[in-house]
N, C-alpha and C. Protein backbone atom coordinates (compact mmCIF):
# COMPACT_ATOMS: atom_id res chain seq x y z
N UNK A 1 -16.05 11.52 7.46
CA UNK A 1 -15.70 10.44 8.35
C UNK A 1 -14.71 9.49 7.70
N UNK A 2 -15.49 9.25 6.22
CA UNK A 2 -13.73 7.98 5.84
C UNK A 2 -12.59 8.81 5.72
N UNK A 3 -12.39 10.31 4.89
CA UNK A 3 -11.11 10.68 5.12
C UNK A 3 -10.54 10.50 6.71
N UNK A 4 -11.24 11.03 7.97
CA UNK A 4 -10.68 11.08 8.54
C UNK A 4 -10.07 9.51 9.12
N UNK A 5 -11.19 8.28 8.92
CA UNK A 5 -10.32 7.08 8.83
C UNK A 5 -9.48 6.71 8.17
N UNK A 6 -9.22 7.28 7.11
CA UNK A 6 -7.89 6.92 6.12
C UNK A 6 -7.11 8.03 6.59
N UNK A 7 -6.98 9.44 7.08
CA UNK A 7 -5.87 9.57 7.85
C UNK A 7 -5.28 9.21 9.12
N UNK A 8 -6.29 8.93 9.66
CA UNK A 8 -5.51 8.20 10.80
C UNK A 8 -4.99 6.59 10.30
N UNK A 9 -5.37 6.05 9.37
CA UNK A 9 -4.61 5.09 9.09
C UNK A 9 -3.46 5.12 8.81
N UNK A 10 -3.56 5.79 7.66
CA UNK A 10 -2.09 6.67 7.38
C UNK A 10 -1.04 6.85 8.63
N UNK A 11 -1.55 7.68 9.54
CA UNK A 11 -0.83 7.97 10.75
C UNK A 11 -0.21 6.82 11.26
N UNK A 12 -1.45 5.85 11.64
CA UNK A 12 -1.05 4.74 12.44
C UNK A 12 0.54 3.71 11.69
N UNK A 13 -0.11 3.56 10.52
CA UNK A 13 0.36 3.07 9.48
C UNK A 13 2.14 3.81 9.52
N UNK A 14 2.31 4.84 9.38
CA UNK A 14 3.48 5.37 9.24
C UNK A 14 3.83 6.43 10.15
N UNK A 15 3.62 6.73 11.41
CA UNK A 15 3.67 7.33 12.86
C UNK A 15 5.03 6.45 12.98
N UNK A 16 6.41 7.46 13.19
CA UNK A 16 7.20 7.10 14.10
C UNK A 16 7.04 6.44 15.56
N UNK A 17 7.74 5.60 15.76
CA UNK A 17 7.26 4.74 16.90
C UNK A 17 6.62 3.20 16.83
N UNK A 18 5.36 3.94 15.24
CA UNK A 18 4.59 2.62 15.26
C UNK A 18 4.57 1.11 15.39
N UNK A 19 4.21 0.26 15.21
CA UNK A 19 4.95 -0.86 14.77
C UNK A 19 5.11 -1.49 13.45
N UNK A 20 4.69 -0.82 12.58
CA UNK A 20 5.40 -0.79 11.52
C UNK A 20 6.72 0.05 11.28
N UNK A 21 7.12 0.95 11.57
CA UNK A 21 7.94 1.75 11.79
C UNK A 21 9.52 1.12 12.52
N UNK A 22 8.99 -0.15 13.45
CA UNK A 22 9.91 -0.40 14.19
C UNK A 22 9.95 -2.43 14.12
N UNK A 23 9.40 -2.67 13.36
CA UNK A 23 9.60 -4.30 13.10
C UNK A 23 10.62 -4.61 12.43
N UNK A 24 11.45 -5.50 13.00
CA UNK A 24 12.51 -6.23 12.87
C UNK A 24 12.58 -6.69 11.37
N UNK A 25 13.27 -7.03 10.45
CA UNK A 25 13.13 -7.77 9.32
C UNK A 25 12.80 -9.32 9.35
N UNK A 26 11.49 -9.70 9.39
CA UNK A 26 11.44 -10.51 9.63
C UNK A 26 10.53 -11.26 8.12
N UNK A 27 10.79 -11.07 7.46
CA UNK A 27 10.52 -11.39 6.24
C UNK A 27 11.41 -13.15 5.61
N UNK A 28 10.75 -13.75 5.20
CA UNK A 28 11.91 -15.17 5.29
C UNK A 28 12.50 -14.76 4.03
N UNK A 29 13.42 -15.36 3.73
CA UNK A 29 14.77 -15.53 2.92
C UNK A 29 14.01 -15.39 1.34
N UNK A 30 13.17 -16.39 1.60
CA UNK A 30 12.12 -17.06 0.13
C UNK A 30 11.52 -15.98 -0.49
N UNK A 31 11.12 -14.83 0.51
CA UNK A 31 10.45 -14.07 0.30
C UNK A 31 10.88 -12.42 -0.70
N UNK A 32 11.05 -12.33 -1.46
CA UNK A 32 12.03 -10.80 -1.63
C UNK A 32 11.08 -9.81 -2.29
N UNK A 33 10.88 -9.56 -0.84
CA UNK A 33 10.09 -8.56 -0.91
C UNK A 33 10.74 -6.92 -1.36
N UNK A 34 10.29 -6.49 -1.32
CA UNK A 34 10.64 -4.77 -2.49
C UNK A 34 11.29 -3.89 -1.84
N UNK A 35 12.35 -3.67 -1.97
CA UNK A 35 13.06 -3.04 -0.96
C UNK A 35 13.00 -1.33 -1.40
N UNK A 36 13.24 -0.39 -0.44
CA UNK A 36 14.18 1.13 -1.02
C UNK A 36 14.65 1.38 -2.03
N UNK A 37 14.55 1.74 -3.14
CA UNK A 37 15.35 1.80 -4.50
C UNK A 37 16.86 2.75 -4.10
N UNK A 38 17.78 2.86 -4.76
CA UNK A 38 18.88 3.56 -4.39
C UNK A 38 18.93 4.08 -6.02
N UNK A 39 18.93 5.59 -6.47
CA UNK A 39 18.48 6.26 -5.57
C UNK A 39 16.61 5.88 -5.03
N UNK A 40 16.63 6.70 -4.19
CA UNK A 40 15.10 6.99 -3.78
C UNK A 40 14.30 7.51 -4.45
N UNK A 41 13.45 6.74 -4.34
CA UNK A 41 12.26 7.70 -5.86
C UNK A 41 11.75 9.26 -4.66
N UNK A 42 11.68 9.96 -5.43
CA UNK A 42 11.05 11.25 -4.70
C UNK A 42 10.06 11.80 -5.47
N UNK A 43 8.61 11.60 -5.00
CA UNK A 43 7.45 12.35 -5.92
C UNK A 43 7.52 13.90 -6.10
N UNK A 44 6.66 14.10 -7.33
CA UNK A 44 7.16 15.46 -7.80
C UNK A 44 6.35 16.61 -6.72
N UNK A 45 6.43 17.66 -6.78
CA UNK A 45 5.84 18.74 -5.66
C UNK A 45 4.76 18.72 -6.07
N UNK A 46 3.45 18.23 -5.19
CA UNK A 46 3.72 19.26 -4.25
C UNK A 46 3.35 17.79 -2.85
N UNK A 47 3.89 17.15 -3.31
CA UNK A 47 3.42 15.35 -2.49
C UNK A 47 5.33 15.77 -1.63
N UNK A 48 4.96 15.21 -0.30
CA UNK A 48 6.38 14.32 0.54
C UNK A 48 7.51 14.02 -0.30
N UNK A 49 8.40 14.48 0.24
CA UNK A 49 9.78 14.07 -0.29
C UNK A 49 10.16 12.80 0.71
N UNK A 50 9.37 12.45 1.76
CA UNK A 50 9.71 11.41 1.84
C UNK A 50 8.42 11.10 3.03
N UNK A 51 7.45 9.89 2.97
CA UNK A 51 6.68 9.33 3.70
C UNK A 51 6.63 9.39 5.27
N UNK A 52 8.07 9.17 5.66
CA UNK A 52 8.19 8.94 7.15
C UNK A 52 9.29 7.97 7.45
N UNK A 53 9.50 8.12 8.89
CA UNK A 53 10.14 7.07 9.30
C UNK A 53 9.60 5.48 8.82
N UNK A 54 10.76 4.68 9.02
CA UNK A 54 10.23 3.27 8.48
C UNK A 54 8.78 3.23 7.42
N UNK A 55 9.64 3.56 6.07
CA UNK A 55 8.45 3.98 4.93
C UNK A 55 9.30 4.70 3.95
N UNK A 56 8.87 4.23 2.56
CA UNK A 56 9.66 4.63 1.63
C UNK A 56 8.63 4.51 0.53
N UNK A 57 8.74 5.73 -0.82
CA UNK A 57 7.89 5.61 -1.59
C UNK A 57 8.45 5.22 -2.37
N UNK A 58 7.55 3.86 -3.54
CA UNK A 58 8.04 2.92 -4.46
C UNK A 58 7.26 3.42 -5.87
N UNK A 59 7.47 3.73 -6.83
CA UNK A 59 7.01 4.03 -8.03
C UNK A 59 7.54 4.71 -8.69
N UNK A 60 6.99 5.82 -9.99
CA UNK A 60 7.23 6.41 -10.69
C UNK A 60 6.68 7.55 -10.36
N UNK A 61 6.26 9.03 -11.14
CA UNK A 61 5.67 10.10 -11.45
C UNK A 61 4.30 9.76 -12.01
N UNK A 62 3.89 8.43 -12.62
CA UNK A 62 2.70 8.42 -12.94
C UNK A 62 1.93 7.22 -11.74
N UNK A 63 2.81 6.24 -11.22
CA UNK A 63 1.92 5.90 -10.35
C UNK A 63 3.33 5.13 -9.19
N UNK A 64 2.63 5.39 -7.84
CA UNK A 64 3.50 5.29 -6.77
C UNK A 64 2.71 4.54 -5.26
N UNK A 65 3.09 4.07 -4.68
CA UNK A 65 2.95 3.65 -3.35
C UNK A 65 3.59 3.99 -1.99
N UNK A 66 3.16 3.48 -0.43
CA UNK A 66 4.41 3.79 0.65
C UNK A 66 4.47 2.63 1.32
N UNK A 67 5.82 2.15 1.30
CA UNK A 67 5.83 0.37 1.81
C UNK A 67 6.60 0.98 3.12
N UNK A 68 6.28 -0.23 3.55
CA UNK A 68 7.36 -0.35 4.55
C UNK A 68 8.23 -0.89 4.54
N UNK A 69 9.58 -0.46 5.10
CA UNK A 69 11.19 -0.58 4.71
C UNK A 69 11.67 -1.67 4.90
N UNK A 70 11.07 -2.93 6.01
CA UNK A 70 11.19 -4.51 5.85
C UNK A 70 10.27 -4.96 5.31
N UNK A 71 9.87 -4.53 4.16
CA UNK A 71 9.04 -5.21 3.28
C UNK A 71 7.86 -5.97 4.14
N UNK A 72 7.13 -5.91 5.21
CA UNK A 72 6.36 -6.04 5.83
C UNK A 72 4.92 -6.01 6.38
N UNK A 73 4.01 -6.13 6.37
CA UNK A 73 2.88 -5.90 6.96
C UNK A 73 2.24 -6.74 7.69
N UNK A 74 2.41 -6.63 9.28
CA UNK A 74 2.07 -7.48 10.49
C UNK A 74 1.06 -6.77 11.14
N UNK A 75 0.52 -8.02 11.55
CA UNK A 75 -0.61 -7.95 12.50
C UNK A 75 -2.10 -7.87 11.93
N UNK A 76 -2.19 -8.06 10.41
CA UNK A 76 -3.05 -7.88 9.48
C UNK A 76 -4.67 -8.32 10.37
N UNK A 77 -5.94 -7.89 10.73
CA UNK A 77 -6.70 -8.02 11.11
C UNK A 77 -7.95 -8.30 9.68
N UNK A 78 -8.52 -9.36 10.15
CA UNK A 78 -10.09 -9.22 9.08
C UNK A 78 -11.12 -8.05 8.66
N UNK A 79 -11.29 -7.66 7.33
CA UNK A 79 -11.96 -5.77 7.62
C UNK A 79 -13.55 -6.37 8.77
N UNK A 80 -13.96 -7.38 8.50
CA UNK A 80 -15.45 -8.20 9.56
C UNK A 80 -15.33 -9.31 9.19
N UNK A 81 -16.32 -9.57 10.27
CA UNK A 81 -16.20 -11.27 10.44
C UNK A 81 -17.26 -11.65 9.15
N UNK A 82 -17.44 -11.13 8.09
CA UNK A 82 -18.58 -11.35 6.86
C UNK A 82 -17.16 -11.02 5.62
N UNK A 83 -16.00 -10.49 6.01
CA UNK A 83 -15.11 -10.40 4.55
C UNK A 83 -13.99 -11.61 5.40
N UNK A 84 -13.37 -12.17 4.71
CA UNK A 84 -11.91 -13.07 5.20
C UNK A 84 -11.00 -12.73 4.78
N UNK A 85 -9.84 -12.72 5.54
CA UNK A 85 -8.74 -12.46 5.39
C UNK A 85 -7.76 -11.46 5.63
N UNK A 86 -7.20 -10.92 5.92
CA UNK A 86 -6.45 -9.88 5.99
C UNK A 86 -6.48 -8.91 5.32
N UNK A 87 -6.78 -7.86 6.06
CA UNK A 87 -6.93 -6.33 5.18
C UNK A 87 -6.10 -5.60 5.51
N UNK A 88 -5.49 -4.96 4.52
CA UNK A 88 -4.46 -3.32 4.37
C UNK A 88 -5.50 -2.47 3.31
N UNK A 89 -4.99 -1.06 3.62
CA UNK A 89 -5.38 -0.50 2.72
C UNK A 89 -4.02 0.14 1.93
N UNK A 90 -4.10 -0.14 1.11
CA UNK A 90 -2.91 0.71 -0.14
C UNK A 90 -3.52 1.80 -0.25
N UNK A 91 -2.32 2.82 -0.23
CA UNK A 91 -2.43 4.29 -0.78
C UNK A 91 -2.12 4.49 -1.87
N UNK A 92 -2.45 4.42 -2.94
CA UNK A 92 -1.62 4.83 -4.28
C UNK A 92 -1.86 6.61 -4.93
N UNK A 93 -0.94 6.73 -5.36
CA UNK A 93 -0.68 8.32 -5.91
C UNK A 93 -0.20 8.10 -7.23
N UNK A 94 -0.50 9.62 -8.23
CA UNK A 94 -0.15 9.79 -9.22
C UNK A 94 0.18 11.63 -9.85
N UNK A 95 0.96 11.44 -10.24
CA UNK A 95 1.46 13.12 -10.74
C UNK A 95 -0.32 13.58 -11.31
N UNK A 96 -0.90 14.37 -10.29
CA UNK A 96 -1.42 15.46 -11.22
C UNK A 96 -3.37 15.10 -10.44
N UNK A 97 -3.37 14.05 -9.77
CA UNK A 97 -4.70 13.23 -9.64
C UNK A 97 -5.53 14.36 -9.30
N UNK A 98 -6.57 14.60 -9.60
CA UNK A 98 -7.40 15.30 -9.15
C UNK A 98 -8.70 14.62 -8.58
N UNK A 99 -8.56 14.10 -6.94
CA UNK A 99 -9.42 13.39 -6.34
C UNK A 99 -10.90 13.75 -6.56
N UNK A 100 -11.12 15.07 -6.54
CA UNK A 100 -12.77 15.80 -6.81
C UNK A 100 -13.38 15.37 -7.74
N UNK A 101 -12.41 15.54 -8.79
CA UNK A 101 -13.24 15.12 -10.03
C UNK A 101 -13.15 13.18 -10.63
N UNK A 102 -12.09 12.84 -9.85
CA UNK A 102 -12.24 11.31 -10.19
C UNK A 102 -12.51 10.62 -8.67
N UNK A 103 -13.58 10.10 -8.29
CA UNK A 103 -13.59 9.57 -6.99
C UNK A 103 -13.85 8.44 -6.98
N UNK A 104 -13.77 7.64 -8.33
CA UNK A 104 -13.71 6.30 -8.66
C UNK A 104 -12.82 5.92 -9.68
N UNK A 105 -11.29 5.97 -8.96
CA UNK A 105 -10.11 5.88 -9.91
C UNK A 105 -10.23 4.70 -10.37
N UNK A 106 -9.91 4.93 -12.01
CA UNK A 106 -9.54 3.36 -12.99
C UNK A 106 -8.14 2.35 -12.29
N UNK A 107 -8.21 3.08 -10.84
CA UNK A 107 -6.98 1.67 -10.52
C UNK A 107 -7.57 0.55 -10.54
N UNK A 108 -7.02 -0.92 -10.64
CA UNK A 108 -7.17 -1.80 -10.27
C UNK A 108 -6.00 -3.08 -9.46
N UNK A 109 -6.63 -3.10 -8.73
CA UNK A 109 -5.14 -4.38 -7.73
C UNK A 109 -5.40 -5.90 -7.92
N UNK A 110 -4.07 -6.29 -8.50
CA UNK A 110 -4.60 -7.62 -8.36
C UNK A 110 -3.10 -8.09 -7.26
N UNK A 111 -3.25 -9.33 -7.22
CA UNK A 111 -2.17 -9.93 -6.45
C UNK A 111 -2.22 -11.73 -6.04
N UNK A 112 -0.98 -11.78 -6.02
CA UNK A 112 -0.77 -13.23 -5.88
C UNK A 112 0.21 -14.22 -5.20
N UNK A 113 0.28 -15.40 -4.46
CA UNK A 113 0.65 -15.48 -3.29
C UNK A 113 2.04 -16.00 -4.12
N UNK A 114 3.30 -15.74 -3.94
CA UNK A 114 4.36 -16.62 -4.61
C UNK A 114 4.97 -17.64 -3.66
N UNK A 115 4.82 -18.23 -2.82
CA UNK A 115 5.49 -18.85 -1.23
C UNK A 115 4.56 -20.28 -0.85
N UNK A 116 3.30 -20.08 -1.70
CA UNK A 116 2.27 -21.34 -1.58
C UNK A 116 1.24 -20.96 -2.58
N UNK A 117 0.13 -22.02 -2.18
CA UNK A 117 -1.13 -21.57 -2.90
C UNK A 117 -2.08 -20.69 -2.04
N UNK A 118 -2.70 -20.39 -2.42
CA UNK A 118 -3.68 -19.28 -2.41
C UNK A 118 -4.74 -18.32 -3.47
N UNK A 119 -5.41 -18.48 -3.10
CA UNK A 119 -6.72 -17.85 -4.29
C UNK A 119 -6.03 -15.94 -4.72
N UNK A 120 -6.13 -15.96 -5.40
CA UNK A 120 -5.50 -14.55 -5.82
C UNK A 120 -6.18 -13.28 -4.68
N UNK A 121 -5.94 -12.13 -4.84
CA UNK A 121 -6.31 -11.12 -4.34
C UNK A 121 -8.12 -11.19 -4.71
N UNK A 122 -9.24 -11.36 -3.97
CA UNK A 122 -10.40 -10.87 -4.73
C UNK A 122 -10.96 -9.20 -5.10
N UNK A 123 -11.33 -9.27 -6.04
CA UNK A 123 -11.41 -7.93 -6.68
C UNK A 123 -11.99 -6.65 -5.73
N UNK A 124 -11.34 -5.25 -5.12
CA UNK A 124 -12.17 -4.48 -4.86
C UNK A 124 -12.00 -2.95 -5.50
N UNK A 125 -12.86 -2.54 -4.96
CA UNK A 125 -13.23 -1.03 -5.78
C UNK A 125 -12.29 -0.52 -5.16
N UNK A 126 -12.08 0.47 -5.83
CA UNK A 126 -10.91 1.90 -5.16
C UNK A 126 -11.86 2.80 -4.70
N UNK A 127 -11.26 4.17 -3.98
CA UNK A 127 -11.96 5.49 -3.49
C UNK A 127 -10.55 6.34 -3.52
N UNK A 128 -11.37 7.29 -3.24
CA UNK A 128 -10.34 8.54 -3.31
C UNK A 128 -10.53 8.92 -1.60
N UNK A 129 -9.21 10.14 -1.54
CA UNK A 129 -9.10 10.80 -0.41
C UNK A 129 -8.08 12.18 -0.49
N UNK A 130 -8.05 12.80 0.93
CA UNK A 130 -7.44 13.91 0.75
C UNK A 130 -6.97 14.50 1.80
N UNK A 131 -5.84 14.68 2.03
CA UNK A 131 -5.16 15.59 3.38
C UNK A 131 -4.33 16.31 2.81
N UNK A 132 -4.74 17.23 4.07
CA UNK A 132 -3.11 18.33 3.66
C UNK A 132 -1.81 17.89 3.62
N UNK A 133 -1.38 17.06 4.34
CA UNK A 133 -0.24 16.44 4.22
C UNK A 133 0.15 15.34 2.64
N UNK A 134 -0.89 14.61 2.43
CA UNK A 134 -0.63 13.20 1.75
C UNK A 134 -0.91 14.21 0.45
N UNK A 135 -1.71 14.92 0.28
CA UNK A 135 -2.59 15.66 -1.03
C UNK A 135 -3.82 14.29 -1.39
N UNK A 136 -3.92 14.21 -2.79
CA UNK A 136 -5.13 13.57 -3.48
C UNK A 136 -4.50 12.28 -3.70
N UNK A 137 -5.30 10.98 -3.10
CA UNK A 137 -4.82 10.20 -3.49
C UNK A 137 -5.82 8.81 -3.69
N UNK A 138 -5.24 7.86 -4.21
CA UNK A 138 -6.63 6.55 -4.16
C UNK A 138 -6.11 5.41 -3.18
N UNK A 139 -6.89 4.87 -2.85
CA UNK A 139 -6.87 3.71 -1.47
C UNK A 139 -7.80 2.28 -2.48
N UNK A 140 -7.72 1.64 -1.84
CA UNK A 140 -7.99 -0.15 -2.26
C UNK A 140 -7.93 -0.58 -0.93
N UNK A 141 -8.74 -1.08 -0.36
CA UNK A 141 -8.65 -2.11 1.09
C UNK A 141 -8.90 -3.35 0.54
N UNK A 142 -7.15 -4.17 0.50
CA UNK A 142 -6.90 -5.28 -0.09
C UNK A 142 -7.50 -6.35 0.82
N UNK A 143 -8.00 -7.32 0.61
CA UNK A 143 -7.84 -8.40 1.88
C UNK A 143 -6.76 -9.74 1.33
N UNK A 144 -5.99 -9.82 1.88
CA UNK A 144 -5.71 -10.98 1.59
C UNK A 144 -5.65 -12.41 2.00
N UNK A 145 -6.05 -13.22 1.20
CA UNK A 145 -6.41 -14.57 1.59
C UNK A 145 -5.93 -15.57 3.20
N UNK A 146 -4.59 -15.04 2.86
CA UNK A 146 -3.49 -15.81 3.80
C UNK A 146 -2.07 -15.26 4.04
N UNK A 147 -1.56 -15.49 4.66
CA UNK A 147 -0.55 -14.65 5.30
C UNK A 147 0.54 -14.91 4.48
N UNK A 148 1.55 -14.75 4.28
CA UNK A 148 2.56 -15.47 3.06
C UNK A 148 3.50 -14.09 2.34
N UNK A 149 4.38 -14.54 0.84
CA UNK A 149 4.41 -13.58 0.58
C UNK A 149 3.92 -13.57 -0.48
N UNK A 150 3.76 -11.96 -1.06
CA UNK A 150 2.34 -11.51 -1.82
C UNK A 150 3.11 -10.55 -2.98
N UNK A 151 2.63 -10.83 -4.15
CA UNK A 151 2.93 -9.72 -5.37
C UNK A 151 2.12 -9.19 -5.39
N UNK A 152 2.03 -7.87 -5.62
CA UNK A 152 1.00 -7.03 -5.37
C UNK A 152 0.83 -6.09 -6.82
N UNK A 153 0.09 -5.95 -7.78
CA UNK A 153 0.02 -5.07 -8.86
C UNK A 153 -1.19 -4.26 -8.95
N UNK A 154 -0.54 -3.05 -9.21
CA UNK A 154 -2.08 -1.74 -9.11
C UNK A 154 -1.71 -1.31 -10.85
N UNK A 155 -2.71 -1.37 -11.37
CA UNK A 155 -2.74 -0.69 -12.40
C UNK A 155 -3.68 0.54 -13.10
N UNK A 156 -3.15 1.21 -13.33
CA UNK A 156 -3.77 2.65 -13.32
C UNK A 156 -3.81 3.51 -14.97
N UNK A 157 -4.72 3.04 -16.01
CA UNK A 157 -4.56 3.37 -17.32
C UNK A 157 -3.64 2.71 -18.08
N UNK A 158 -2.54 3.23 -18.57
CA UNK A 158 -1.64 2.03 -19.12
C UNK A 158 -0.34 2.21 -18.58
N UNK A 159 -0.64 2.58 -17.19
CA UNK A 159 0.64 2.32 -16.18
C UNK A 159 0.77 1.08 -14.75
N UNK A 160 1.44 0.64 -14.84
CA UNK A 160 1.64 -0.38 -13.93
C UNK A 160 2.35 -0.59 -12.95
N UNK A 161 2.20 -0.88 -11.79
CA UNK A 161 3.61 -1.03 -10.45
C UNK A 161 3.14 -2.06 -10.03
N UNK A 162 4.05 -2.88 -9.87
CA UNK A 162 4.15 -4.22 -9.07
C UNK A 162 5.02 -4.33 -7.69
N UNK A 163 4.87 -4.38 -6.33
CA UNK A 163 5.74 -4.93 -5.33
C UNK A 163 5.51 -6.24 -4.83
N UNK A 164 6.37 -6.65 -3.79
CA UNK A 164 6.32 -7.76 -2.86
C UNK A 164 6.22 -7.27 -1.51
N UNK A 165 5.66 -7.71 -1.08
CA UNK A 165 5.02 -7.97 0.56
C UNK A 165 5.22 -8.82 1.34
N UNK A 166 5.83 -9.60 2.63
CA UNK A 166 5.50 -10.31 3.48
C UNK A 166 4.25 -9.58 4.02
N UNK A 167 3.23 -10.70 4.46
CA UNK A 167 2.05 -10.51 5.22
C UNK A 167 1.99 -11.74 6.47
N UNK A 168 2.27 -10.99 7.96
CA UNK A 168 2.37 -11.95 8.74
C UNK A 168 2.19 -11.91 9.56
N UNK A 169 1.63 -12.72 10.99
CA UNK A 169 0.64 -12.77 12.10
C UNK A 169 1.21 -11.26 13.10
């Protein structure tokens, strides 16, 4: 049952059409959020050479993400009315992961609001998952405090990726 909720997130999440897929840049000026690298990072085989429409993968070979291309994430909903704040779930990937045998990846996310104050990211556990399409990968369902823009850092052994995010109504 959760894979199949984390692929349809996925879907929803990066489905041509979606509305992530199709939101305007609406990110403010203040905000510089993480754009497309030129070139494009392309994960090694046997992962997507490329995510999808409106979606681009940001990282390295040892650890990677899929943002969206106006640096964006709207419409953020509460995971219940008992957690606060806005939840996404991050997908993160790495050359080689073997989800079976690690289903409690040493990632950890932290994050922090740069645009105002705000209490940092609060701490959650990772999980693993698996589709034929995405392959093996780890998830974090971030919440974040407040809408704004957001540095976001996953760290995974003694590798690190940091982006920026607008998060907004």
């Amino acid at each position: 049952m959760v894979l199949k909720v984390l692929s349809l997130a996925l879907t929803v999440l990066l489905a041509p059409g979606s509305e992530t897929a199709t939101l305007p840049n609406d990110a403010p000026q203040a905000c510089s959020v993480t754009r497309p690298p030129d070139p494009a990072f392309v994960p090694p085989a046997p992962y997507l050479a490329q995510p999808g429409e409106g979606a681009f993968w940001f990282g390295t070979e040892k650890l990677w993400v899929v943002l969206p291309t106006d640096g964006t994430w709207k419409g953020l909903k509460p995971y219940s009315s008992d957690v606060p704040g806005f939840r996404q779930k991050i997908f993160w990937w790495t050359k080689g992961y073997n989800w079976p045998t690690d289903p409690i990846p040493q990632l950890r996310v932290t994050g922090r609001r740069l645009d105002g104050t705000a209490p940092p990211l609060p701490p959650r556990n990772p999980t693993n998952g698996y589709t034929s399409i995405w392959k093996g990968f780890m998830v974090v369902g971030v919440d974040f405090p407040t809408h704004g823009c957001w540095e976001v850092t996953g760290r995974l052994k003694d590798e690190e990726l940091t982006f920026v995010v607008n998060v907004t109504l």
